[in-house]
Protein backbone atom coordinates (compact mmCIF):
# COMPACT_ATOMS: atom_id res chain seq x y z
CA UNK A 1 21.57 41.93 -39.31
CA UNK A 2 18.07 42.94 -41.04
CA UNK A 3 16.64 41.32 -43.81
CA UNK A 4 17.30 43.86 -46.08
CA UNK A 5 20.96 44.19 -45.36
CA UNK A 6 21.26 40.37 -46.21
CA UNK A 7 19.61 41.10 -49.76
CA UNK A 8 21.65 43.64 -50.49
CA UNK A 9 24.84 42.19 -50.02
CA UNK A 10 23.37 38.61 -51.42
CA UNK A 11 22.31 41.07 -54.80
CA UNK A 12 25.66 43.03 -54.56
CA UNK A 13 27.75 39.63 -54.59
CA UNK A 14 25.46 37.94 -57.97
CA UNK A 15 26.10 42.04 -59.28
CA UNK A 16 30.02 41.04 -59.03
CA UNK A 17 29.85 37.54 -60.02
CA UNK A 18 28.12 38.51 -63.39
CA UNK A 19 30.51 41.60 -63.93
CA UNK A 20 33.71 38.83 -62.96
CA UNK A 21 35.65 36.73 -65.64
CA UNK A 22 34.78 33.41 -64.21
CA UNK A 23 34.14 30.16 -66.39
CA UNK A 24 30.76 30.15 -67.11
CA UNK A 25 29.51 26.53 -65.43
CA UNK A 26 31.08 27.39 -61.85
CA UNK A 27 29.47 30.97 -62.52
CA UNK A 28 25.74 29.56 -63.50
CA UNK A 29 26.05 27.29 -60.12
CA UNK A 30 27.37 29.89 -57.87
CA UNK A 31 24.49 32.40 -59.92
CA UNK A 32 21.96 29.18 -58.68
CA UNK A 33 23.11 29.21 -55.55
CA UNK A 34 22.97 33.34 -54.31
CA UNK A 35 19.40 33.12 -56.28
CA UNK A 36 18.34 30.30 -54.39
CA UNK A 37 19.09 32.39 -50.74
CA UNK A 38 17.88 35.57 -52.07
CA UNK A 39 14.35 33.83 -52.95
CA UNK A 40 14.14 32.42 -49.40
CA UNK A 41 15.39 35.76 -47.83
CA UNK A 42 12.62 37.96 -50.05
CA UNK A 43 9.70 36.87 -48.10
CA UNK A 44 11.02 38.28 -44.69
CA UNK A 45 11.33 41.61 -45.72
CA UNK A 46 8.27 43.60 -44.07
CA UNK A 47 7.73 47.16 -43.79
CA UNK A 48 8.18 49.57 -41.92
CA UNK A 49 11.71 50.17 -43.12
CA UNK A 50 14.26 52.64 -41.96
CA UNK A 51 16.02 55.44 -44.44
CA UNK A 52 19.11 53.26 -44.96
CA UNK A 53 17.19 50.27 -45.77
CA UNK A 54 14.69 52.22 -48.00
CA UNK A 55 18.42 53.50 -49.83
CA UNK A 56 19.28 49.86 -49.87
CA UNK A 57 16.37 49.47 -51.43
CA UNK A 58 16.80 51.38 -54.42
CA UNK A 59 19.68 50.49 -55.02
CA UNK A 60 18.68 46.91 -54.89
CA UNK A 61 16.38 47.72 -57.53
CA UNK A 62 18.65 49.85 -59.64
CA UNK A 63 20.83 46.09 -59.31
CA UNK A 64 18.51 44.24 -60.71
CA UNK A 65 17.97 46.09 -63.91
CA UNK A 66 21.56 45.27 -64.39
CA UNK A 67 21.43 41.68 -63.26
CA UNK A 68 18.03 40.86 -66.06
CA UNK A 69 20.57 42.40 -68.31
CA UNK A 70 23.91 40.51 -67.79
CA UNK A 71 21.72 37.06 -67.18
CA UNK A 72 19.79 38.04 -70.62
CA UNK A 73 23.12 38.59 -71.96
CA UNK A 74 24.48 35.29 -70.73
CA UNK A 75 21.41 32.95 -71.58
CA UNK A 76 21.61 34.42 -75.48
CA UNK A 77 25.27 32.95 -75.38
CA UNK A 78 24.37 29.39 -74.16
CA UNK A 79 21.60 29.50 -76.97
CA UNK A 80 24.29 30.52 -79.60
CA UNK A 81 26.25 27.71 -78.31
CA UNK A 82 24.09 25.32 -78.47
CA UNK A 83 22.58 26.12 -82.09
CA UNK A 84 26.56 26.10 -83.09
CA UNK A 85 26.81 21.98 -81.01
CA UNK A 86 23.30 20.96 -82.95
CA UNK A 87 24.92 22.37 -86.21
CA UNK A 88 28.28 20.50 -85.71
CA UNK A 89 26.41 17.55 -84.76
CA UNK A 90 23.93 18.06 -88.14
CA UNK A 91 27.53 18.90 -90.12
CA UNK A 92 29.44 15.84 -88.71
CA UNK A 93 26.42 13.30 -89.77
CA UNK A 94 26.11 14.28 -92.92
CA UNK A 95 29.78 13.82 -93.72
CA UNK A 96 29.73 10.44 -92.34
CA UNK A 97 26.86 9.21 -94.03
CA UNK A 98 26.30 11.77 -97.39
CA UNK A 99 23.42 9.58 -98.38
CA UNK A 100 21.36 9.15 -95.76
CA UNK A 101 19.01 12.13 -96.35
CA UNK A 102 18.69 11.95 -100.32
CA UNK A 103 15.09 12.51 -101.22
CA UNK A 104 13.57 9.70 -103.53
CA UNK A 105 10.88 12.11 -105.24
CA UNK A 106 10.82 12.43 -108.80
CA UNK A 107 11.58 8.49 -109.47
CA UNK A 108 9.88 7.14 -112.57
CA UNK A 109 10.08 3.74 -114.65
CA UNK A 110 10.36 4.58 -118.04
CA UNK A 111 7.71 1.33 -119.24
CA UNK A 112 8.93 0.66 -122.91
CA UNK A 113 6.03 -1.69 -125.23
């Protein structure tokens, strides 16, 4: 099996595991995991290649435009989920302990002769 073939079925399986309806921890592991082999495979891909690999190729690339787009996609979820954990967090200290922020400027003794 040539190097390329193994890419493009390693980039056509993370295509299909974004596209899937998986829960999203096993999916960033298994995502880990096919990234992981495809950066070790990369290397041993020399020219000269044949006209089904150079197809392969393409269509590689045309994958990963699609892949940078699902993983951006996925990465601004996590952040929106973890601004919405800090603000519970922020929310849930503040209503069991109201005071502890309250801002001492402004105090002044009122001096009476």
């Amino acid at each position: 099996m040539s190097f390329v073939l193994q890419c493009h079925e390693l980039t056509k399986q993370l295509k299909d595991l974004l596209e899937g309806q998986e829960e999203r921890d096993s999916k960033i592991e298994s995502i880990e995991v096919l990234l992981s082999k495809r950066e070790q495979l990369l290397p041993s891909i020399t020219p000269p290649y044949s006209l089904e690999e150079q197809r392969m190729g393409r269509e590689i690339v045309l994958w990963n435009k699609q892949i940078d787009q699902k993983l951006a996609g996925l990465k601004i979820d996590i952040k929106r989920d973890m601004n919405g954990v800090n603000k519970t967090k922020t929310t849930v200290q503040k209503y069991t302990n109201p005071y502890e922020s309250v801002q001492t400027d402004g105090m002044f003794y009122d001096k009476r002769n």
